[in-house]
PDB file of N, CA and C in Angstrom:
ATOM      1  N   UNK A   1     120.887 184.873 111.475  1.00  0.00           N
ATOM      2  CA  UNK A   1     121.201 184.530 110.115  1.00  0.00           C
ATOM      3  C   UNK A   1     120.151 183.543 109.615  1.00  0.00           C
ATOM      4  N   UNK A   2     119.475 183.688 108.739  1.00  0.00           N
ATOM      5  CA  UNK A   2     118.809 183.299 108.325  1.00  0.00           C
ATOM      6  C   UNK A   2     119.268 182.120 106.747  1.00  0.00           C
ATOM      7  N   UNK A   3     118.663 180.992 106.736  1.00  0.00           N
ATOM      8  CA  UNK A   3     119.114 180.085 105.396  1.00  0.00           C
ATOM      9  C   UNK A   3     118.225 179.785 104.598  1.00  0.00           C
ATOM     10  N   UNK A   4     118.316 180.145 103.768  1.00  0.00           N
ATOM     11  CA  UNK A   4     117.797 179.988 102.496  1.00  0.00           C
ATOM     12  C   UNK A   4     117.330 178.718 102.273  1.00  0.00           C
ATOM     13  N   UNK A   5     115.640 178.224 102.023  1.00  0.00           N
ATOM     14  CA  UNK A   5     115.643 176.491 101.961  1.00  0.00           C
ATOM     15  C   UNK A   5     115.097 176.594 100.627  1.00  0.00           C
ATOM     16  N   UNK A   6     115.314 176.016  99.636  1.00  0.00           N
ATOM     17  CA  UNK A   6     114.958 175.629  98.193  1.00  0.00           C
ATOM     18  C   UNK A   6     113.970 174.638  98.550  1.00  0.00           C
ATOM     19  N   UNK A   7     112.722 174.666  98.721  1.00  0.00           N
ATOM     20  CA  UNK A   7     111.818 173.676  98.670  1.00  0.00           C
ATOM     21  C   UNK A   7     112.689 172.577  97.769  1.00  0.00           C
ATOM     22  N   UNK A   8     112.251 172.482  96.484  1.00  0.00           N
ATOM     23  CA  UNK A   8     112.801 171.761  95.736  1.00  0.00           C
ATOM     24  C   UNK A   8     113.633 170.492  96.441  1.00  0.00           C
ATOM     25  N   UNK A   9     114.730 171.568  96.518  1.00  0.00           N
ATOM     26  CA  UNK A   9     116.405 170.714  97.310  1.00  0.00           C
ATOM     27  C   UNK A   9     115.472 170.000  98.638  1.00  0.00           C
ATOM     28  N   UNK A  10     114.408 170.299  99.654  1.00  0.00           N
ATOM     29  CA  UNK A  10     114.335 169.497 100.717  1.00  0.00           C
ATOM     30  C   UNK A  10     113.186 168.879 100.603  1.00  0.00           C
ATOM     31  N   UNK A  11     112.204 169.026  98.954  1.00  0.00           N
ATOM     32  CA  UNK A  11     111.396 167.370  99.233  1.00  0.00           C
ATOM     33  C   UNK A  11     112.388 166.017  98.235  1.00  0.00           C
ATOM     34  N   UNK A  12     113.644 166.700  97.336  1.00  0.00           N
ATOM     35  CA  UNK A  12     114.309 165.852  97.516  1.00  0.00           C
ATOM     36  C   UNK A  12     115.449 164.904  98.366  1.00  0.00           C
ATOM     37  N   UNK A  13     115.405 165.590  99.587  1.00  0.00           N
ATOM     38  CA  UNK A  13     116.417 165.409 100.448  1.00  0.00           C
ATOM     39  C   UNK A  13     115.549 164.128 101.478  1.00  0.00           C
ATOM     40  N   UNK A  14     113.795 165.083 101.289  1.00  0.00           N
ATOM     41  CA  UNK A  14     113.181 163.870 101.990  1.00  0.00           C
ATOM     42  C   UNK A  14     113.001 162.737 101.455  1.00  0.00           C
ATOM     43  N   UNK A  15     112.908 162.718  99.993  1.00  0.00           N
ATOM     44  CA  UNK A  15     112.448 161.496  99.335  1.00  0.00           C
ATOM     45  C   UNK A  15     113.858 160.490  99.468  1.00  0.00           C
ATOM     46  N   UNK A  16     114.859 160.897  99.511  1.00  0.00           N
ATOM     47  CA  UNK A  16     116.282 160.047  98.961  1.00  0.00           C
ATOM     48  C   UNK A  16     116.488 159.622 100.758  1.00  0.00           C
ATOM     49  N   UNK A  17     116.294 160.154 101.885  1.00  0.00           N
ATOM     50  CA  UNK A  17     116.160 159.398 103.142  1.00  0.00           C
ATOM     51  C   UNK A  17     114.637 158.637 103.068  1.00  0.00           C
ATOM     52  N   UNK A  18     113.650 158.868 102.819  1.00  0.00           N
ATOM     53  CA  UNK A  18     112.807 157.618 102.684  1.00  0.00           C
ATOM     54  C   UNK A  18     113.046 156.517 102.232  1.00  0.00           C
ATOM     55  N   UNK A  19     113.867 156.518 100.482  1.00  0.00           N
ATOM     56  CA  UNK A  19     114.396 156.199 100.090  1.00  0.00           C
ATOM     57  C   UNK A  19     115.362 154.735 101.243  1.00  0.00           C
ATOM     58  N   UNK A  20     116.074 155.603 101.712  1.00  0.00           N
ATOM     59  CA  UNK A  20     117.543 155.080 102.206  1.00  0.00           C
ATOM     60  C   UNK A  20     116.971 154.397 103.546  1.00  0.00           C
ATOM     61  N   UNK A  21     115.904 154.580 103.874  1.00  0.00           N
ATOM     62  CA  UNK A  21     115.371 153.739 105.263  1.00  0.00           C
ATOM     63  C   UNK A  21     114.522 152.599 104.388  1.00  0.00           C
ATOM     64  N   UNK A  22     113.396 152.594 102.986  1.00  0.00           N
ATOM     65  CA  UNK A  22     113.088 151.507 102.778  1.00  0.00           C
ATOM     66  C   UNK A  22     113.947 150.178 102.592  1.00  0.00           C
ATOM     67  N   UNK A  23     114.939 150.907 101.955  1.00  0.00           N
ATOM     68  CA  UNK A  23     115.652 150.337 101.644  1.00  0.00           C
ATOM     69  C   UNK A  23     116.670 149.233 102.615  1.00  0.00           C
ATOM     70  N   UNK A  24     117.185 150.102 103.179  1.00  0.00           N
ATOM     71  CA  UNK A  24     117.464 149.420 105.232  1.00  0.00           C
ATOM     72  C   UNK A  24     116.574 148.676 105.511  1.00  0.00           C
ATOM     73  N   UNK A  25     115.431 149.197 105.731  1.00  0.00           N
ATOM     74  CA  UNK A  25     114.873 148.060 106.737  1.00  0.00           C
ATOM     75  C   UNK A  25     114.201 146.983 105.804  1.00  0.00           C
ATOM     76  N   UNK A  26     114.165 147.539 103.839  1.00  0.00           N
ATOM     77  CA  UNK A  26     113.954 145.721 103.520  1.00  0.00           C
ATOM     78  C   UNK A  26     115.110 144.921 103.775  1.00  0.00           C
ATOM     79  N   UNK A  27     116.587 145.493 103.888  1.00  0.00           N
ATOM     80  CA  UNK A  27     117.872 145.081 103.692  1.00  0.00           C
ATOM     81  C   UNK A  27     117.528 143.775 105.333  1.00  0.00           C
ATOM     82  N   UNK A  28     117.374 144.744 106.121  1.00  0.00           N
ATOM     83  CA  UNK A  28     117.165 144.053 107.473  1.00  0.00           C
ATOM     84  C   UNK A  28     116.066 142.770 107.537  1.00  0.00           C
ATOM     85  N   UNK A  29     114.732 143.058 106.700  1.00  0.00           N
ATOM     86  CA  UNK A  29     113.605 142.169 106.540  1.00  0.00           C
ATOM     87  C   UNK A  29     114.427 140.980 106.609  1.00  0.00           C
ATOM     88  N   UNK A  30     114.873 140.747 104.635  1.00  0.00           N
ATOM     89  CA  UNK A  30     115.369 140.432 104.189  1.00  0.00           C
ATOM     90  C   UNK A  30     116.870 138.692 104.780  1.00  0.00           C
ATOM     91  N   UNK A  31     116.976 139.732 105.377  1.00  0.00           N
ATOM     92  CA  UNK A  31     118.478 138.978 106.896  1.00  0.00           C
ATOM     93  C   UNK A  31     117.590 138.159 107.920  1.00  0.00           C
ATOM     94  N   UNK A  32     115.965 139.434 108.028  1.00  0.00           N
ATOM     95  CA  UNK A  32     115.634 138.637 109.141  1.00  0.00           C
ATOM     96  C   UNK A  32     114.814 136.986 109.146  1.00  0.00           C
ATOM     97  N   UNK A  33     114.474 137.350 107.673  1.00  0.00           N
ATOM     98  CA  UNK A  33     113.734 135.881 106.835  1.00  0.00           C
ATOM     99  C   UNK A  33     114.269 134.414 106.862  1.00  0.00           C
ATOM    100  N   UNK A  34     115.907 135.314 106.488  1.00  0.00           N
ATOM    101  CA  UNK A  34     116.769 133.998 106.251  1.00  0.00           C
ATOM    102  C   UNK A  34     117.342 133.323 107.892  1.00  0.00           C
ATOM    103  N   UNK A  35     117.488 134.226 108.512  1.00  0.00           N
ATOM    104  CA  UNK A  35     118.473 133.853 110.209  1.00  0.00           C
ATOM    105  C   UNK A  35     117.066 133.140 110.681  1.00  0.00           C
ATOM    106  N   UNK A  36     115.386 133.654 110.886  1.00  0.00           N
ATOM    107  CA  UNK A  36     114.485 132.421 111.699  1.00  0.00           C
ATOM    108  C   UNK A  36     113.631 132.224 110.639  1.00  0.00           C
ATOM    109  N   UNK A  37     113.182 131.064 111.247  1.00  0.00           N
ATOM    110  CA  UNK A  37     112.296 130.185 110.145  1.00  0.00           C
ATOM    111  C   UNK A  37     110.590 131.086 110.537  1.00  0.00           C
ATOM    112  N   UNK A  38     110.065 130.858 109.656  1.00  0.00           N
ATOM    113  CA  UNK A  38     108.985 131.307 110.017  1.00  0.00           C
ATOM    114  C   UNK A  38     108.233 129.930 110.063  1.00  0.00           C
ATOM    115  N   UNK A  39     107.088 129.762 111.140  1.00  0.00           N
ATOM    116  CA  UNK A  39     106.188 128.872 111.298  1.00  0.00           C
ATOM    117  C   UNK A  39     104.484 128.936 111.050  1.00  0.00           C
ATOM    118  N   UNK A  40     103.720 128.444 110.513  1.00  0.00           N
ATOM    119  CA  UNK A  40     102.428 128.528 110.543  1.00  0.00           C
ATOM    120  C   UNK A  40     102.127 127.466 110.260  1.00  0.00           C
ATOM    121  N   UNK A  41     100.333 126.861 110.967  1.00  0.00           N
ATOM    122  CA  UNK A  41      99.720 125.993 111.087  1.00  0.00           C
ATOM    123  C   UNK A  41      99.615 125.423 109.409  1.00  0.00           C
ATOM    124  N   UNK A  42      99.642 124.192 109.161  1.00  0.00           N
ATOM    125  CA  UNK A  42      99.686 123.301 107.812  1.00  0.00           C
ATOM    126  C   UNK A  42      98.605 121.849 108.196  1.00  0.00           C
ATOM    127  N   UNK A  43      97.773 122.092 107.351  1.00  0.00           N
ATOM    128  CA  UNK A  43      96.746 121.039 107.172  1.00  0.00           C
ATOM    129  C   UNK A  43      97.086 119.683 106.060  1.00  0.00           C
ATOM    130  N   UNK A  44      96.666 118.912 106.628  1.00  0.00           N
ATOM    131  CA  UNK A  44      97.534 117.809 105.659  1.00  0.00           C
ATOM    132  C   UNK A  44      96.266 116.891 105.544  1.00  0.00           C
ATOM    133  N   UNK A  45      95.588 116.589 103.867  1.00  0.00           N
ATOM    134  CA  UNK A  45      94.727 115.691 104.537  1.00  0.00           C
ATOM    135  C   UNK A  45      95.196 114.610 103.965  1.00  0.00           C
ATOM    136  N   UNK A  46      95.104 113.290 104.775  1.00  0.00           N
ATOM    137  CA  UNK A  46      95.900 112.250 104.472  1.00  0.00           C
ATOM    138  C   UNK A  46      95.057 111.141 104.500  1.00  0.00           C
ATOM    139  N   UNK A  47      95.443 109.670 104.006  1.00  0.00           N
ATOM    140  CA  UNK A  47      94.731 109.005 103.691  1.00  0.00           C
ATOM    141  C   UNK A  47      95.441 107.573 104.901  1.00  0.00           C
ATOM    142  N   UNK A  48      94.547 106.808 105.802  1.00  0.00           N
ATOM    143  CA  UNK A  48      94.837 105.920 106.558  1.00  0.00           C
ATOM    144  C   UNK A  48      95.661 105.140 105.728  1.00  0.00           C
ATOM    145  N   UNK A  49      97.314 104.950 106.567  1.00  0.00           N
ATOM    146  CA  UNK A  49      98.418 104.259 106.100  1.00  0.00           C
ATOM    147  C   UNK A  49      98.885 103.198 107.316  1.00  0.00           C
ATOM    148  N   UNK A  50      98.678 101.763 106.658  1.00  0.00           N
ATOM    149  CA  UNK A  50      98.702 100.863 107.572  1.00  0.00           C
ATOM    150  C   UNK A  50      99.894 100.028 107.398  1.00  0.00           C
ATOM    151  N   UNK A  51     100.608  99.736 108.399  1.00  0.00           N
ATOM    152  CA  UNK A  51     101.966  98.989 108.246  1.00  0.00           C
ATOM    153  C   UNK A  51     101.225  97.792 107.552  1.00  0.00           C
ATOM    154  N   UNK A  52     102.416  97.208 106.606  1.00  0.00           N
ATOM    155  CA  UNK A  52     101.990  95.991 105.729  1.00  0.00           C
ATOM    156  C   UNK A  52     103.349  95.023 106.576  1.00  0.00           C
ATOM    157  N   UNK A  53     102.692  93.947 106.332  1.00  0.00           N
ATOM    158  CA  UNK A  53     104.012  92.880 106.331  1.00  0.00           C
ATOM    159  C   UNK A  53     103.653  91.880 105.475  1.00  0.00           C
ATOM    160  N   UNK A  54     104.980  91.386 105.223  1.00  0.00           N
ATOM    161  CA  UNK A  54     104.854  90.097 104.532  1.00  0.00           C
ATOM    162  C   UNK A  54     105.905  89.337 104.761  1.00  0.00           C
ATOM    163  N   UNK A  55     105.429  87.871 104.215  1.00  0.00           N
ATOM    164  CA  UNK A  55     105.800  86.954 105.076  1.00  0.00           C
ATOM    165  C   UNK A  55     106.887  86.252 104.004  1.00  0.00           C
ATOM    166  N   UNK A  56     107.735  86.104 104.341  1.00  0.00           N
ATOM    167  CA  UNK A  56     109.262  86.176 103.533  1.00  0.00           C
ATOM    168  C   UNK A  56     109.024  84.392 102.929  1.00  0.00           C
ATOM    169  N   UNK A  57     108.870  84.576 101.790  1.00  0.00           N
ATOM    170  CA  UNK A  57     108.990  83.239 101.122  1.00  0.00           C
ATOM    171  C   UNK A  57     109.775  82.896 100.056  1.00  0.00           C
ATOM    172  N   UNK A  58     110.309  82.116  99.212  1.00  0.00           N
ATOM    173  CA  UNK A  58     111.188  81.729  98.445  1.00  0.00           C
ATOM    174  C   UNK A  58     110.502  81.181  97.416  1.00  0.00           C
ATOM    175  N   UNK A  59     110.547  81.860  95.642  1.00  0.00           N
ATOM    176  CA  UNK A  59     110.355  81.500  94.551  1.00  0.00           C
ATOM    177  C   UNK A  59     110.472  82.448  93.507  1.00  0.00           C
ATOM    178  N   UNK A  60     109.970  82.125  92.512  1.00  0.00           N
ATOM    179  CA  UNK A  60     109.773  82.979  91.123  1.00  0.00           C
ATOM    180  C   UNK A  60     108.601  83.674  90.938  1.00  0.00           C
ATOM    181  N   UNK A  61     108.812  85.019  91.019  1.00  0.00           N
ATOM    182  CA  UNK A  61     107.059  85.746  90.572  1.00  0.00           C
ATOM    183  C   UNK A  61     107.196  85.579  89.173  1.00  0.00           C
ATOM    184  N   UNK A  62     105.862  85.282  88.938  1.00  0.00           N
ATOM    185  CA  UNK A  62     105.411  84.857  87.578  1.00  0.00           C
ATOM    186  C   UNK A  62     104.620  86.151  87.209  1.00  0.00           C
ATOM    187  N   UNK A  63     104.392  86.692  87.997  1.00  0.00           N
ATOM    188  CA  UNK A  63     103.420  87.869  87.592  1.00  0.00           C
ATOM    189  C   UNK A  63     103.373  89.380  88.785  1.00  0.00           C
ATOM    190  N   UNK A  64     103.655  90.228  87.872  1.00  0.00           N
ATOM    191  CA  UNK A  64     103.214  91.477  88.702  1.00  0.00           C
ATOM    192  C   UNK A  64     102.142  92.219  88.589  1.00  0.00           C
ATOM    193  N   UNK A  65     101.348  92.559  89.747  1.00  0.00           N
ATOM    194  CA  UNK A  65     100.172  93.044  88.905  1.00  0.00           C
ATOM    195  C   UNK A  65      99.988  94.682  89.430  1.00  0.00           C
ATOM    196  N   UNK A  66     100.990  95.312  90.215  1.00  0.00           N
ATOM    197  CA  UNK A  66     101.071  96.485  90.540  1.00  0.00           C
ATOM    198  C   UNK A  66     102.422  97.597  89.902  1.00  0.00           C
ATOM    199  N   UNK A  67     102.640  98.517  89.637  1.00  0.00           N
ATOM    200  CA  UNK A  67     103.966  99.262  89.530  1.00  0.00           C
ATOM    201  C   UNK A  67     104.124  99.911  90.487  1.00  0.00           C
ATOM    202  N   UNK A  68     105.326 100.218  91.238  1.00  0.00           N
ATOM    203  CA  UNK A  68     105.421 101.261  92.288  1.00  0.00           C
ATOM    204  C   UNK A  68     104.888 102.387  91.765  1.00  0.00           C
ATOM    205  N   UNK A  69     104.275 102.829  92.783  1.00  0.00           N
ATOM    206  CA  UNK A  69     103.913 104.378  93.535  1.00  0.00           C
ATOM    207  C   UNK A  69     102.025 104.003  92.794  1.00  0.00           C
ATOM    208  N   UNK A  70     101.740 102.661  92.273  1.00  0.00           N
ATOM    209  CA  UNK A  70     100.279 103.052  91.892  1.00  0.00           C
ATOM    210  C   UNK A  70      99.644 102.565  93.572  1.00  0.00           C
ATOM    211  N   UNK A  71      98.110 102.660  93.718  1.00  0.00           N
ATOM    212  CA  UNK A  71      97.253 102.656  94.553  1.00  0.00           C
ATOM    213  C   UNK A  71      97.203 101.501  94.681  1.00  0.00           C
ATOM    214  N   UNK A  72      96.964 101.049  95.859  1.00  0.00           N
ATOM    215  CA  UNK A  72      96.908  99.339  96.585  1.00  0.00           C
ATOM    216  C   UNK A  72      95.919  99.790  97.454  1.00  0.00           C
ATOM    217  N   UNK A  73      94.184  98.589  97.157  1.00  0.00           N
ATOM    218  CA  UNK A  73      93.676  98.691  98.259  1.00  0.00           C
ATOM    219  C   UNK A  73      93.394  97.211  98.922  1.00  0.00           C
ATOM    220  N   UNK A  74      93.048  97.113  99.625  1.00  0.00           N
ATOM    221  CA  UNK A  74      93.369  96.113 100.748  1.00  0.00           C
ATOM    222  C   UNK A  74      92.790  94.535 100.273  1.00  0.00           C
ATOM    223  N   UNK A  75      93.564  93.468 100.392  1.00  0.00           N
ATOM    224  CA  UNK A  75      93.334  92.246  99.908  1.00  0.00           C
ATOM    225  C   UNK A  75      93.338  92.496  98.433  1.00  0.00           C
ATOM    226  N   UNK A  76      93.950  92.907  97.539  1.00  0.00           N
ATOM    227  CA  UNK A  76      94.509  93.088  96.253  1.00  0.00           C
ATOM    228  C   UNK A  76      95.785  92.470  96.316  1.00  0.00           C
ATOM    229  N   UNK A  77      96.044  91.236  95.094  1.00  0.00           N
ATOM    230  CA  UNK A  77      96.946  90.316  94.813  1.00  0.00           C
ATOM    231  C   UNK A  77      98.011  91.761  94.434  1.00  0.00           C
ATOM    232  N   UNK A  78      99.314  91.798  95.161  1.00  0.00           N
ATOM    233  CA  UNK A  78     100.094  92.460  94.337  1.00  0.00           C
ATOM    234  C   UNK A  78     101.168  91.222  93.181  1.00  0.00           C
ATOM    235  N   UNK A  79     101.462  89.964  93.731  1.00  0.00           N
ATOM    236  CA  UNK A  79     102.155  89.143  92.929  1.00  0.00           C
ATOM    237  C   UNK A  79     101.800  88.096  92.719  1.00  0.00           C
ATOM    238  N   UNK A  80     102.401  87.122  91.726  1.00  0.00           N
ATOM    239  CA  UNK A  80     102.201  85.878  92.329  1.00  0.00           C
ATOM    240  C   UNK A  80     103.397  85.294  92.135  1.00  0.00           C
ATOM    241  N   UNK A  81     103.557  84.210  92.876  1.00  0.00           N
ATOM    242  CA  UNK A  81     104.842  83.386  92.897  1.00  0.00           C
ATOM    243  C   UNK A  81     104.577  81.873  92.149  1.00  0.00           C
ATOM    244  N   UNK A  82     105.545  81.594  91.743  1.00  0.00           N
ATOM    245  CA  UNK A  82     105.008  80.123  90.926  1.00  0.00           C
ATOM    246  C   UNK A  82     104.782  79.373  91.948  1.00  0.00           C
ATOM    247  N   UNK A  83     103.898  78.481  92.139  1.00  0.00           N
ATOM    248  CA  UNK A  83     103.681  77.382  93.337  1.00  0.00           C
ATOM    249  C   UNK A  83     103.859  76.235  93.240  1.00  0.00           C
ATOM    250  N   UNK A  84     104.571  75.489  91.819  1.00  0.00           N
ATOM    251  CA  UNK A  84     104.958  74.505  91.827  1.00  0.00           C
ATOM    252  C   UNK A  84     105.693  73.599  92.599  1.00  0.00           C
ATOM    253  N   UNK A  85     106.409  74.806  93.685  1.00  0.00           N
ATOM    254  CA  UNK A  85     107.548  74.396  94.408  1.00  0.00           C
ATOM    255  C   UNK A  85     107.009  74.204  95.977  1.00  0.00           C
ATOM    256  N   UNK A  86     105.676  75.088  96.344  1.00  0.00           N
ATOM    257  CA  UNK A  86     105.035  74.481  97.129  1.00  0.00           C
ATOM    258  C   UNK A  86     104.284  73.357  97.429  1.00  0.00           C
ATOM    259  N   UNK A  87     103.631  73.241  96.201  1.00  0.00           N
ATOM    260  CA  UNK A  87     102.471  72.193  95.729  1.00  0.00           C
ATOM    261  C   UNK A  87     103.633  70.660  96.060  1.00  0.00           C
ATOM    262  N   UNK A  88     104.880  70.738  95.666  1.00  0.00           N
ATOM    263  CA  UNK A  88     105.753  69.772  95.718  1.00  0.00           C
ATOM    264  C   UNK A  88     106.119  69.856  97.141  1.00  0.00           C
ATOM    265  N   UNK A  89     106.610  70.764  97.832  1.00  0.00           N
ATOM    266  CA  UNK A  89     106.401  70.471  99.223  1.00  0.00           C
ATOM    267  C   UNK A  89     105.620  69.554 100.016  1.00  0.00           C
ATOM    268  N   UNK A  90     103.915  70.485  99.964  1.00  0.00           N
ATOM    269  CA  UNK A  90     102.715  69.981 100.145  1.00  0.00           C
ATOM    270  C   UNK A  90     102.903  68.394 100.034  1.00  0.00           C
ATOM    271  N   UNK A  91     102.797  67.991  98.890  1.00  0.00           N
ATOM    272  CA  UNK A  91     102.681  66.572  98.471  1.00  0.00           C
ATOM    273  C   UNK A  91     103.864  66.196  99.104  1.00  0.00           C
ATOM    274  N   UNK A  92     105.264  66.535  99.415  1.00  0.00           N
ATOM    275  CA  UNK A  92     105.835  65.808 100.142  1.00  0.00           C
ATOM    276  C   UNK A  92     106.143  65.332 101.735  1.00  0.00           C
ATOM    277  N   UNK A  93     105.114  66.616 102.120  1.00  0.00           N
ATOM    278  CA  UNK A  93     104.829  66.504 103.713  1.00  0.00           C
ATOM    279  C   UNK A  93     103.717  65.585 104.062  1.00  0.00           C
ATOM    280  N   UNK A  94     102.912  65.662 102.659  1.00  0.00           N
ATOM    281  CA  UNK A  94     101.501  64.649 102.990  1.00  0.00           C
ATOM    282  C   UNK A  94     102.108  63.649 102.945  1.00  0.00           C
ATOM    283  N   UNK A  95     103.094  63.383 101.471  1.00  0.00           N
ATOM    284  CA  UNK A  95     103.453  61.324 101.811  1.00  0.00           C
ATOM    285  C   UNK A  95     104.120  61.482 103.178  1.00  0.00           C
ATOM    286  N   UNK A  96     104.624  61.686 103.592  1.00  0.00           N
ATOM    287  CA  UNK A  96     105.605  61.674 105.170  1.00  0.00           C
ATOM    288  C   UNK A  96     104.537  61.068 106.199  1.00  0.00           C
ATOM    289  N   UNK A  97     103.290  62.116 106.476  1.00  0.00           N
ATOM    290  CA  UNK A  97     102.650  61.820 107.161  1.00  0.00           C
ATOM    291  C   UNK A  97     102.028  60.944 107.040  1.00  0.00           C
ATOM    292  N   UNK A  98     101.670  60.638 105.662  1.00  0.00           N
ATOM    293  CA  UNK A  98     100.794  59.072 105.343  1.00  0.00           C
ATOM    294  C   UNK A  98     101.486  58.160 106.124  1.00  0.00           C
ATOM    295  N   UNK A  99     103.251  58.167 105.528  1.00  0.00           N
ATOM    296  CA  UNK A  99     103.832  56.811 105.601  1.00  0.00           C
ATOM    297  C   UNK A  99     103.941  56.971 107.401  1.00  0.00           C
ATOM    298  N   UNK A 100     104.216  57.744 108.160  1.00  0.00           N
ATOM    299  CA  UNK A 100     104.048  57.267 109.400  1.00  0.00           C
ATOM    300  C   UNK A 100     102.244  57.180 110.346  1.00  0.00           C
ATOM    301  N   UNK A 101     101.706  57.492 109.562  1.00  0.00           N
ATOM    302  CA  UNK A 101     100.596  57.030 110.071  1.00  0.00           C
ATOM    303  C   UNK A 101     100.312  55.635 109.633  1.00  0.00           C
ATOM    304  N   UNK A 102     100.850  55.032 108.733  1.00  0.00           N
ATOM    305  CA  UNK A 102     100.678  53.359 107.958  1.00  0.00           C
ATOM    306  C   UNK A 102     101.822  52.940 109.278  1.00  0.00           C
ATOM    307  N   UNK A 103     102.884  53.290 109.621  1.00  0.00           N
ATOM    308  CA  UNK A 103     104.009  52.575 110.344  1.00  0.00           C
ATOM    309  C   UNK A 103     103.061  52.232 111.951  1.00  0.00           C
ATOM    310  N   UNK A 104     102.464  52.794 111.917  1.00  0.00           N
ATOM    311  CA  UNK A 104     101.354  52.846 113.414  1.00  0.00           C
ATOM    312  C   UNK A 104     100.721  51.464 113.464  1.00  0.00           C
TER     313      UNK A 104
END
């Protein structure tokens, strides 16, 4: 017995399973993108970042001369603090020491 094939009917039969497998295996891609991470080498060029410290003192800044996130390069005043309150220190550690070096 012989069957009758309608060209026609079987390059559409092939196209709609091509079809139905691109489709699958983007479906699968797709799943497989999201479940592992993909990895590749990343170049970073970066600029030498050096721990800062500073040295914890007590007063009024009188002046700012930076905004966050601008560029700071090295020995650049970022503040200043009023120093009246040192300068008064100062002068009061010097009389101290005067007066016990006179008690001698």
């Amino acid at each position: 017995m012989k069957v009758k094939v309608d060209k026609r009917k079987a390059t559409i039969f092939v196209l709609v399973l091509m079809m139905l497998f691109i489709i699958v295996y983007g479906i699968f891609m797709i799943k497989h993108r999201l479940d592992y991470a993909i990895t590749d080498a990343v170049f970073v060029d970066t600029e030498n970042i050096n721990n800062v410290g500073f040295q914890r003192v007590n007063g009024k800044i009188i002046l700012m001369t930076k905004k966050e996130g601008e560029l700071v390069k090295k020995g650049e005043v970022l503040a200043k603090i009023d120093s009246r309150t040192y300068e008064l220190i100062v002068r009061e550690l010097k009389a101290k020491i005067a007066a016990k070096e006179n008690k001698r």
